[in-house]
Protein backbone atom coordinates (compact mmCIF):
# COMPACT_ATOMS: atom_id res chain seq x y z
CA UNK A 1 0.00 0.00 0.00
CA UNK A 2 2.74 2.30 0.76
CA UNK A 3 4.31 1.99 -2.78
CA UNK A 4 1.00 2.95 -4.53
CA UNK A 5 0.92 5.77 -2.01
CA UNK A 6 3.95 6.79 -3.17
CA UNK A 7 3.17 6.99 -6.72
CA UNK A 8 0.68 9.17 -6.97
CA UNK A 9 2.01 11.45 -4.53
CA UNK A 10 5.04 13.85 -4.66
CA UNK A 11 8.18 13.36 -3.14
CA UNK A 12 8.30 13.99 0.90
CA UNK A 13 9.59 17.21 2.13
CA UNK A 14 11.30 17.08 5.17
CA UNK A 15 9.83 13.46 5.86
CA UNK A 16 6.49 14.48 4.95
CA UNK A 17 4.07 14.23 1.75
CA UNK A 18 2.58 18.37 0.89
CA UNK A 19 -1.16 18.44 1.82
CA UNK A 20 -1.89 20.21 -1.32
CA UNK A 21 -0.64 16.88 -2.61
CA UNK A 22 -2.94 14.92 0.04
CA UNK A 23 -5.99 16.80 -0.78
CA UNK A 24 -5.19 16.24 -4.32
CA UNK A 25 -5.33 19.36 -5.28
CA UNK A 26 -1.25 19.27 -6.65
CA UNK A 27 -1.12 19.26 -10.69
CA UNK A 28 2.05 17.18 -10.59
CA UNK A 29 0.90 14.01 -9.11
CA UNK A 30 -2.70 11.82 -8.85
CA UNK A 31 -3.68 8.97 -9.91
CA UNK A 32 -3.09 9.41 -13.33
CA UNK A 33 0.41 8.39 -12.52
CA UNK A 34 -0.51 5.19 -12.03
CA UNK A 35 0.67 3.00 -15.01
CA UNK A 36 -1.88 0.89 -16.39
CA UNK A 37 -1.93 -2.13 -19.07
CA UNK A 38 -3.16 -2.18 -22.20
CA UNK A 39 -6.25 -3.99 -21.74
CA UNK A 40 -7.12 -2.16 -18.13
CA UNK A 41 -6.48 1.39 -20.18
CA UNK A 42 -9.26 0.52 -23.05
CA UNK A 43 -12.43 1.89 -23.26
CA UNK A 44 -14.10 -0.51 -24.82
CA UNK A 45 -17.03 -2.26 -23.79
CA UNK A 46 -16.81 -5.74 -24.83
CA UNK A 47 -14.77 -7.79 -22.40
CA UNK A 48 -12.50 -11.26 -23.53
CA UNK A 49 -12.30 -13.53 -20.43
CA UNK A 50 -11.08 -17.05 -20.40
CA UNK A 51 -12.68 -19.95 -18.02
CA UNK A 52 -11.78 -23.75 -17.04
CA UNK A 53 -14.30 -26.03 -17.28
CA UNK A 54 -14.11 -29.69 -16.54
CA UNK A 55 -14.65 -32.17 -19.18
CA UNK A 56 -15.25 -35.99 -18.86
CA UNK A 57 -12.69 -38.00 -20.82
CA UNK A 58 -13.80 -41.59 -22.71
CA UNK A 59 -10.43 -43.86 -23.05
CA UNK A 60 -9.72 -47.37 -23.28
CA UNK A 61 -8.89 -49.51 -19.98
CA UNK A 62 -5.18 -49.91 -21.03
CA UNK A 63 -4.19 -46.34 -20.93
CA UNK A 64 -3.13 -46.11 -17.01
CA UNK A 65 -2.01 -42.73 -15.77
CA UNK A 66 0.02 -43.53 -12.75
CA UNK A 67 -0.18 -40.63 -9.75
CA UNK A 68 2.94 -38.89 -10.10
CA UNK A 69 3.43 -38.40 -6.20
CA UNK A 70 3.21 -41.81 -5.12
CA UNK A 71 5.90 -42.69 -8.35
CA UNK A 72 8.29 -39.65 -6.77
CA UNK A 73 7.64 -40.88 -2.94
CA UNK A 74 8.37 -44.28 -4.22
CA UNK A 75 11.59 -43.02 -5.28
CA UNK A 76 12.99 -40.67 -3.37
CA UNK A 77 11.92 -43.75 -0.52
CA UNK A 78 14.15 -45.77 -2.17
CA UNK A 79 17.22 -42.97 -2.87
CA UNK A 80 16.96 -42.81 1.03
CA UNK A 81 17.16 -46.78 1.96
CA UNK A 82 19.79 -46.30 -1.06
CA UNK A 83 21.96 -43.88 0.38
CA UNK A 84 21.86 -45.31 4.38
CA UNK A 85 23.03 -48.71 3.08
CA UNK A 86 25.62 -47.29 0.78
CA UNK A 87 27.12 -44.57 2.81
CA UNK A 88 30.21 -43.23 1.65
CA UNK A 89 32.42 -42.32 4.38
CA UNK A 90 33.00 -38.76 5.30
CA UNK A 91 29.18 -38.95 4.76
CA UNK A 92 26.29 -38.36 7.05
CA UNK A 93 22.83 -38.28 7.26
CA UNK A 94 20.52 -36.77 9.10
CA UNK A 95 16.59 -36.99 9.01
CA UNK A 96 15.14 -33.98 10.65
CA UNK A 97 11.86 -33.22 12.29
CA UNK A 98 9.58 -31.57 15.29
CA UNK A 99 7.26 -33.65 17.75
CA UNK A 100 4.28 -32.11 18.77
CA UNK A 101 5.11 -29.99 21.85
CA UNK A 102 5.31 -32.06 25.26
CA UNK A 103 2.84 -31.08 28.20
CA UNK A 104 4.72 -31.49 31.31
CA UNK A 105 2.33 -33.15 33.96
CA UNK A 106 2.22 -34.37 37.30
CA UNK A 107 0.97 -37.13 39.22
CA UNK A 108 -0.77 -35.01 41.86
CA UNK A 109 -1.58 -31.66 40.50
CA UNK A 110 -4.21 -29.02 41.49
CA UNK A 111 -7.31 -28.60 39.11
CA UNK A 112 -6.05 -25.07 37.85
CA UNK A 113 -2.75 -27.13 36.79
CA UNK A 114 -4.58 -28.83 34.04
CA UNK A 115 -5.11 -25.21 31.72
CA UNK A 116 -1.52 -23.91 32.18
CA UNK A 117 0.88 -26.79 31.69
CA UNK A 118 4.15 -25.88 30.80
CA UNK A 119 5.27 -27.18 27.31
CA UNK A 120 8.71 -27.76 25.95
CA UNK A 121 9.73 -28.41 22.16
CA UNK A 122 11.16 -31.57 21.01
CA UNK A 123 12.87 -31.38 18.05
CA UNK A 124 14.12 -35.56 16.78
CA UNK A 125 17.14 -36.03 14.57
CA UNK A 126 17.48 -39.87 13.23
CA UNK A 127 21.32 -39.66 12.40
CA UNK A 128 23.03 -42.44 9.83
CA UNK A 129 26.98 -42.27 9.92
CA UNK A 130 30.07 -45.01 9.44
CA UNK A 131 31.21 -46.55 13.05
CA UNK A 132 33.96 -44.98 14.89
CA UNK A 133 36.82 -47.58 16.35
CA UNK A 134 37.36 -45.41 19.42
CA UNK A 135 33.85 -44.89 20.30
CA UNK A 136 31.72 -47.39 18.90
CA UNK A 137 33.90 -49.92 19.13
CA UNK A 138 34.19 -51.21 15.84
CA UNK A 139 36.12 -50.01 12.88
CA UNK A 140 33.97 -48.96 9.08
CA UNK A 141 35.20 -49.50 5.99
CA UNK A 142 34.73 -48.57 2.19
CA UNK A 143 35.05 -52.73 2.15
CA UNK A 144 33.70 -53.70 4.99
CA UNK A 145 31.36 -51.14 6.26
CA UNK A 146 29.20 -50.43 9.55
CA UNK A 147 26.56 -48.24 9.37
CA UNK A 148 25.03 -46.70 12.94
CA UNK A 149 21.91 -45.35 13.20
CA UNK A 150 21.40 -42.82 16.51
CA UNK A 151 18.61 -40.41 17.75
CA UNK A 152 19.38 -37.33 18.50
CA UNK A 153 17.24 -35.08 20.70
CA UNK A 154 16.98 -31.51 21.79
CA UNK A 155 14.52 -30.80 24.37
CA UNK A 156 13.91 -26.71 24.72
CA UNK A 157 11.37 -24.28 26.53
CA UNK A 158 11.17 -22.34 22.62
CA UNK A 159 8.30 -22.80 21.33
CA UNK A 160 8.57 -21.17 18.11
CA UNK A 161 9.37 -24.00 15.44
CA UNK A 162 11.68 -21.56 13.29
CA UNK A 163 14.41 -20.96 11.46
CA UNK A 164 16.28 -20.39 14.17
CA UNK A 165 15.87 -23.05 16.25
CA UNK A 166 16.36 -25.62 13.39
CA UNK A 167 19.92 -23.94 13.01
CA UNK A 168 20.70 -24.14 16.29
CA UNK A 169 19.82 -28.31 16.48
CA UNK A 170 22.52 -28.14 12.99
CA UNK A 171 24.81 -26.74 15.52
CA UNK A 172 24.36 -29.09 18.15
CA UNK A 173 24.55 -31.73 15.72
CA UNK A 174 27.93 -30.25 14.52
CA UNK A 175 29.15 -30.18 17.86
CA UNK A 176 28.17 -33.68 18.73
CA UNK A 177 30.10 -35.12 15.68
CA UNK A 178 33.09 -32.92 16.97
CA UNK A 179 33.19 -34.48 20.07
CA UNK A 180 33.01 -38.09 18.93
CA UNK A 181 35.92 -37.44 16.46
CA UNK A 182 33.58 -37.54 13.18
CA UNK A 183 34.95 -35.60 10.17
CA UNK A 184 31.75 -34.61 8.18
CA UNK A 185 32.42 -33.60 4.20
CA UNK A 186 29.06 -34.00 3.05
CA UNK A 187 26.08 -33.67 4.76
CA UNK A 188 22.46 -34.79 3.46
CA UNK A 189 19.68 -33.96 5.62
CA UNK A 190 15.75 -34.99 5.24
CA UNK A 191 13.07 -32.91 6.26
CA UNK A 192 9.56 -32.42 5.61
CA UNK A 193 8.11 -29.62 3.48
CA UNK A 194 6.89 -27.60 6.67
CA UNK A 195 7.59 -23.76 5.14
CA UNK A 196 8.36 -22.08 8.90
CA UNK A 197 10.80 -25.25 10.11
CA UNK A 198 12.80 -25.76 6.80
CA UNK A 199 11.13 -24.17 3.92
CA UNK A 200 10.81 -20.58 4.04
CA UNK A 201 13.36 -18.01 2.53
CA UNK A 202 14.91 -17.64 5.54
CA UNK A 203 15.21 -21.52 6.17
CA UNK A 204 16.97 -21.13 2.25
CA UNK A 205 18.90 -18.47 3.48
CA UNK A 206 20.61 -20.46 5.59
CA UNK A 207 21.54 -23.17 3.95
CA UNK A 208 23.47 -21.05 1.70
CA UNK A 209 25.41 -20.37 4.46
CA UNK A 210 25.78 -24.05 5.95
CA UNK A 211 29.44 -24.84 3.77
CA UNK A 212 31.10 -21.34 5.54
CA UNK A 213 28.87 -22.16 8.93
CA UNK A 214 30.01 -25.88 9.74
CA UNK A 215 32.84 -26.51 7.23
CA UNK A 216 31.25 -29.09 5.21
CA UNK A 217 32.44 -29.16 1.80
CA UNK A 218 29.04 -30.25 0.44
CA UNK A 219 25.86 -29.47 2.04
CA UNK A 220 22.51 -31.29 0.78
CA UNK A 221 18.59 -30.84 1.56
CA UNK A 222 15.59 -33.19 0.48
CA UNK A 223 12.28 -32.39 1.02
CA UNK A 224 9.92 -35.43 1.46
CA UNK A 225 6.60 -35.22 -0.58
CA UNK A 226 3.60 -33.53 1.28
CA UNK A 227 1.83 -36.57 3.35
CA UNK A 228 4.66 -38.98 2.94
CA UNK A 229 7.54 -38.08 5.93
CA UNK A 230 6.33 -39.94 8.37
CA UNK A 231 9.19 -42.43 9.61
CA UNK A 232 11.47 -43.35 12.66
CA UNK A 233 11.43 -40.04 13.43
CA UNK A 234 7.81 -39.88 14.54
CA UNK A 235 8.16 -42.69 16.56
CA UNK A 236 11.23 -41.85 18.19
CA UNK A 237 9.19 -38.58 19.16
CA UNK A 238 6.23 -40.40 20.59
CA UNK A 239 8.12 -42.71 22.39
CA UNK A 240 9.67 -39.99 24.47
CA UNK A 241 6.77 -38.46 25.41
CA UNK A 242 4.75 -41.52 26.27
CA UNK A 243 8.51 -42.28 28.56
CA UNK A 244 8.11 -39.05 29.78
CA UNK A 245 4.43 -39.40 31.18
CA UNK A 246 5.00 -42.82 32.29
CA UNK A 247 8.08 -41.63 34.99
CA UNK A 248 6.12 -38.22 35.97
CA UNK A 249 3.04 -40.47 36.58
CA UNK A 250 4.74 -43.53 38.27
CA UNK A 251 7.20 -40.81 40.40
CA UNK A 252 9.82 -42.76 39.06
CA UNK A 253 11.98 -39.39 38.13
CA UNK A 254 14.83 -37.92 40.12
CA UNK A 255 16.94 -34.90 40.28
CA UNK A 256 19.66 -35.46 38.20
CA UNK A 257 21.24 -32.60 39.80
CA UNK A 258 21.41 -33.96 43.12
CA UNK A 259 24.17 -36.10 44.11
CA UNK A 260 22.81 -37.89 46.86
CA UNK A 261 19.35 -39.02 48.18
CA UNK A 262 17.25 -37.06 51.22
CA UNK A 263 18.25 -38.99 54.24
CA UNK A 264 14.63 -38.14 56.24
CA UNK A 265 16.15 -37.03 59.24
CA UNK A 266 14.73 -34.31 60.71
CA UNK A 267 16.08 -30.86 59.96
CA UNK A 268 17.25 -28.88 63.15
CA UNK A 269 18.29 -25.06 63.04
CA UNK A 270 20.65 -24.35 65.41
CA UNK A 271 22.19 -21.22 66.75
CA UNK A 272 24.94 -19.11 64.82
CA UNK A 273 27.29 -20.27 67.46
CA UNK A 274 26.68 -23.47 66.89
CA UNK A 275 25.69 -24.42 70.10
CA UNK A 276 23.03 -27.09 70.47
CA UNK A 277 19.54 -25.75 69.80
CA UNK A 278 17.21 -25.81 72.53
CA UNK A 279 13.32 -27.33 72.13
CA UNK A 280 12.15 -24.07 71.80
CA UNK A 281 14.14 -23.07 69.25
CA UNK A 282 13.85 -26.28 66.90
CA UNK A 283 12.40 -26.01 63.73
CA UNK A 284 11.87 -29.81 62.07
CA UNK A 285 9.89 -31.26 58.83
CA UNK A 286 8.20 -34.41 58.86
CA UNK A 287 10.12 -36.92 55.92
CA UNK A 288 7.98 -39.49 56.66
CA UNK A 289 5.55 -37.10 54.50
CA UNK A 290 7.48 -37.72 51.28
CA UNK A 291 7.24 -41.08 51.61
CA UNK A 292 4.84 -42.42 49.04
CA UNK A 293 3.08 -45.64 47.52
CA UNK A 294 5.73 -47.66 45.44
CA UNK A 295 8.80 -45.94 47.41
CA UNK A 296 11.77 -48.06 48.52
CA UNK A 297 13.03 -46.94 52.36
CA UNK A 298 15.19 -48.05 54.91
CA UNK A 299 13.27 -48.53 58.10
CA UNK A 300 15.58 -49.66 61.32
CA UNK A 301 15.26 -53.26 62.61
CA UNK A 302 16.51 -54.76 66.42
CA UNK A 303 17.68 -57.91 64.36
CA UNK A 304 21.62 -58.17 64.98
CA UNK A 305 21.56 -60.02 61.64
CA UNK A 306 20.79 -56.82 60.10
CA UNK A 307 22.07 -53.62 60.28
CA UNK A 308 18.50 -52.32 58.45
CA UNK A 309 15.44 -53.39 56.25
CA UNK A 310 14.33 -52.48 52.92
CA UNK A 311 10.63 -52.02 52.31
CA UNK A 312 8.43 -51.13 49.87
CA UNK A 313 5.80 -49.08 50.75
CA UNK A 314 1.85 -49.86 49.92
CA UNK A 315 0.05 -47.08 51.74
CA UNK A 316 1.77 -43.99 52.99
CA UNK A 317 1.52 -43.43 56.64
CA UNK A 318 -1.46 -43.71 58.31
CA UNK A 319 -2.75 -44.24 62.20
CA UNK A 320 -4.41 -47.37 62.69
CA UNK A 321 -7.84 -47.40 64.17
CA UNK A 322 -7.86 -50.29 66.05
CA UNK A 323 -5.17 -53.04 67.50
CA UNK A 324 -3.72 -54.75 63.92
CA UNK A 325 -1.18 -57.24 63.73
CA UNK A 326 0.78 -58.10 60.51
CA UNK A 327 2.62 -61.15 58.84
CA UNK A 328 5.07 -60.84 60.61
CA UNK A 329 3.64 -60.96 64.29
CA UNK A 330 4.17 -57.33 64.88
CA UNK A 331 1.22 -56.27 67.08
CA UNK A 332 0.61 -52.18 67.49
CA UNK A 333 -2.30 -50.84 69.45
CA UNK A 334 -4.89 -48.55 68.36
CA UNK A 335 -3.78 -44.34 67.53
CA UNK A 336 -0.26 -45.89 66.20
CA UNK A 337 1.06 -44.22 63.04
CA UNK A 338 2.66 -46.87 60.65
CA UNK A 339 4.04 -47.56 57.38
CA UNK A 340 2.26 -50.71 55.60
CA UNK A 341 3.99 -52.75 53.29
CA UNK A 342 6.43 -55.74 52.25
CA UNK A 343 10.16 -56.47 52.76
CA UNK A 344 12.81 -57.04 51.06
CA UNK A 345 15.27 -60.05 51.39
CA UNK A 346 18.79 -60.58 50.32
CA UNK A 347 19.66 -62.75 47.29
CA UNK A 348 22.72 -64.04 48.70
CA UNK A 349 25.58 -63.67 51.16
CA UNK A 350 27.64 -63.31 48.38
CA UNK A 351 26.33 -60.22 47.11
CA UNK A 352 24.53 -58.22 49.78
CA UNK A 353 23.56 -55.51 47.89
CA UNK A 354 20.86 -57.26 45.55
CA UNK A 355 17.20 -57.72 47.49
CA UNK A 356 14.40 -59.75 46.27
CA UNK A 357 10.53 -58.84 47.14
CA UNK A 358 8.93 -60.98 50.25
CA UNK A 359 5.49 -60.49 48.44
CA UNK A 360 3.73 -62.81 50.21
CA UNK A 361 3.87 -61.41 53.75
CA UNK A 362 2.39 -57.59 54.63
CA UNK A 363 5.03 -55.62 57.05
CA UNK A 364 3.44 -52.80 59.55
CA UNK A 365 6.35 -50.72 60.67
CA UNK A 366 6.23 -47.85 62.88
CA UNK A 367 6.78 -44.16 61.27
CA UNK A 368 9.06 -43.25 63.36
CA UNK A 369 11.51 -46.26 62.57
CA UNK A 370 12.18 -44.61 59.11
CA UNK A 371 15.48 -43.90 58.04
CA UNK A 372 16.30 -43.05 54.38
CA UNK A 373 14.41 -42.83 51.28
CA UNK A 374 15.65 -44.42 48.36
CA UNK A 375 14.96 -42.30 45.58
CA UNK A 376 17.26 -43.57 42.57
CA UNK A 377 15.69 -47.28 43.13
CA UNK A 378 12.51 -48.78 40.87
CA UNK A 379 10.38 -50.91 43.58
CA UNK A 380 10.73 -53.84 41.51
CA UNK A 381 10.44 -57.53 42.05
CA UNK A 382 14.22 -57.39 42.61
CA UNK A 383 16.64 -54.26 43.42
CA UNK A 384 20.44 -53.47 43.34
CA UNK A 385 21.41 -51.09 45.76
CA UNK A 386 24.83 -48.66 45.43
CA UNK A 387 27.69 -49.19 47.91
CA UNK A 388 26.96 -44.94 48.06
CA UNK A 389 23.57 -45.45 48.92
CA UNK A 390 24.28 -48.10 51.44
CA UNK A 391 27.00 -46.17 52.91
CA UNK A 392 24.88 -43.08 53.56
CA UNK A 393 21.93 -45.35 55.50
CA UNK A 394 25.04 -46.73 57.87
CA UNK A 395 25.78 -42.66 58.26
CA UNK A 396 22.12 -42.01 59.32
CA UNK A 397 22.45 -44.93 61.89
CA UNK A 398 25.29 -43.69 63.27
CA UNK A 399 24.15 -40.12 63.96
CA UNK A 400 21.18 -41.45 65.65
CA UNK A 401 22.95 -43.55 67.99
């Protein structure tokens, strides 16, 4: 609009159009400046227009038109199946695309929770290159080669599915086959024809800057045919997410960033001098709390045989409303708060870090009698505990004795 504007409008003065030109009352400009065609200058009052109209076609049976985009998805199918079994070396291929966006959830989350889920990008790179000696740990060949296939993800709070973020997963893609010691020469990625992710002038506008940008000598794009790019990719995509909501809903996730367990011991402030607090001035939190169905603890036994017990918890605690007695001939009264549950035994002497399940026989064990969570450990039918882990439950008995 602003081009037409200016044509039938003087030049600005001073960054502004005249208003004798804006009122159109100037003799140099209008819109008689406008140039016109031919056939939208005429006069005339006859009008030649030119329509499609469809038309119903009588041929014999044996004249077969074939759909062109199945024959090209056919082929550039088998170019790709081509190319990943024939891989030169110094060649690698990588078949791009985005999942649909990942909504974080919880396994206990408040009803507002459900309309403002945070959402993260996950952007899936299936990756064909030759085996690396030092790192896979097998040598490829021109004669004898190995082909590995590898997913690549990157997981990001962007949500916008741009240019920008596809060049930064090329980057990370370039860095990865840095570190492993891959030298790259050509490059052929896949992608599908999605105009904001790969397509659009700025996507192009980047790729004729991939050579300088990663120092490939050769730099190749294919677009798969609209309808037809669904692949490993999609499934690598889905699988993720479905992992993802499995661990958030089974509270089988941890913080990687932690680099040890809570031992649920109750947390005392103490003075500045570090004197030793009095009961007034104690401020303590309940672990027992974060104890949950399915968790794996360490609850403190009086058997000299043991120096703890391993349970897995069935119902959090609880206080019992009447005398109850378990498998085990434990008898607590009425008012008692107790864990419920079943133990875990050791496999052998030789190894007494692995537990088996006692499934068979419920365990009620006091609250109080808690010692350590273990966090890092699936409540499976059979467990492996670290020498860490078991290290820091001997710690916890120690500071309570």
């Amino acid at each position: 609009m602003s081009d037409l504007i200016h044509i039938t409008l003087c030049p600005k003065v001073n960054g502004f159009y005249r208003k004798n030109c804006l009122d159109r009352k100037c003799s140099l400009c209008g819109v008689g400046n406008f140039k016109l065609s031919p056939n939208e200058s005429q006069s005339s009052s006859t009008v030649e227009w030119q329509k499609y109209e469809y038309i119903t076609e009588k041929s014999k049976a044996s004249r077969n038109f074939p759909p062109l985009t199945s024959t090209d998805q056919t082929g550039q199918s088998n170019q790709l199946k081509s190319l990943v079994q024939n891989l030169p070396v110094n060649h690698c291929i990588c078949i791009h695309d985005y999942s649909e966006n990942y909504r974080c959830v919880e396994k206990e989350e408040i009803q507002s929770n459900y309309f403002q889920r945070t959402e993260c990008s996950i952007h899936v790179t299936v990756m064909h290159r030759h085996a690396i000696l030092e790192y896979d740990g097998v040598d490829s060949t021109e004669e004898f080669p190995e082909i590995i296939t590898e997913h690549f993800f990157v997981i990001s709070p962007d949500l916008q599915h741009d240019n920008d973020f596809t060049k930064y997963v090329q980057k990370k893609v370039k860095e990865y086959l840095d570190s492993i010691s891959y030298t790259v020469d050509h490059m052929h990625e896949f992608t599908d024809g999605c105009s904001s992710q790969y397509k659009s002038r700025h996507c192009l506008g980047s790729l004729s800057t991939a050579i300088p940008d990663f120092g490939y000598k050769t730099f190749h794009r294919n677009f798969f045919e609209t309808s037809h790019a669904k692949g490993p990719q999609d499934a690598a995509g889905g699988f993720i997410k479905k992992t993802g909501g499995h661990i958030c809903s089974t509270w089988q996730y941890k913080n990687t960033g932690v680099k040890k367990t809570i031992k649920p011991r109750e947390i005392t402030q103490t003075s500045n001098e570090e004197e030793v607090a009095q009961d007034t001035d104690i401020l303590s939190e309940d672990i027992s709390d974060l104890v949950s169905i399915n968790s794996v603890v360490a609850v403190k036994t009086d058997d000299d045989n043991f120096d703890y017990y391993l349970m897995k918890i069935s119902k959090g605690s609880h206080v019992l409303n009447s005398a109850e007695s378990d498998s085990w001939g434990a008898t607590y009264p009425p008012g008692f708060e107790v864990f419920r549950g079943h133990y875990y035994d050791k496999i052998s002497d030789n190894d007494p870090l692995k537990y088996k399940l006692l499934k068979t026989k419920t365990a009620l064990v006091p609250t109080k009698s808690l010692l350590y969570i273990l966090a890092d450990v699936d409540a499976s039918y059979r467990i492996t505990i670290s020498e860490d882990t078991h290290l820091d439950i001997l710690s916890v008995l120690d500071n309570l004795d």
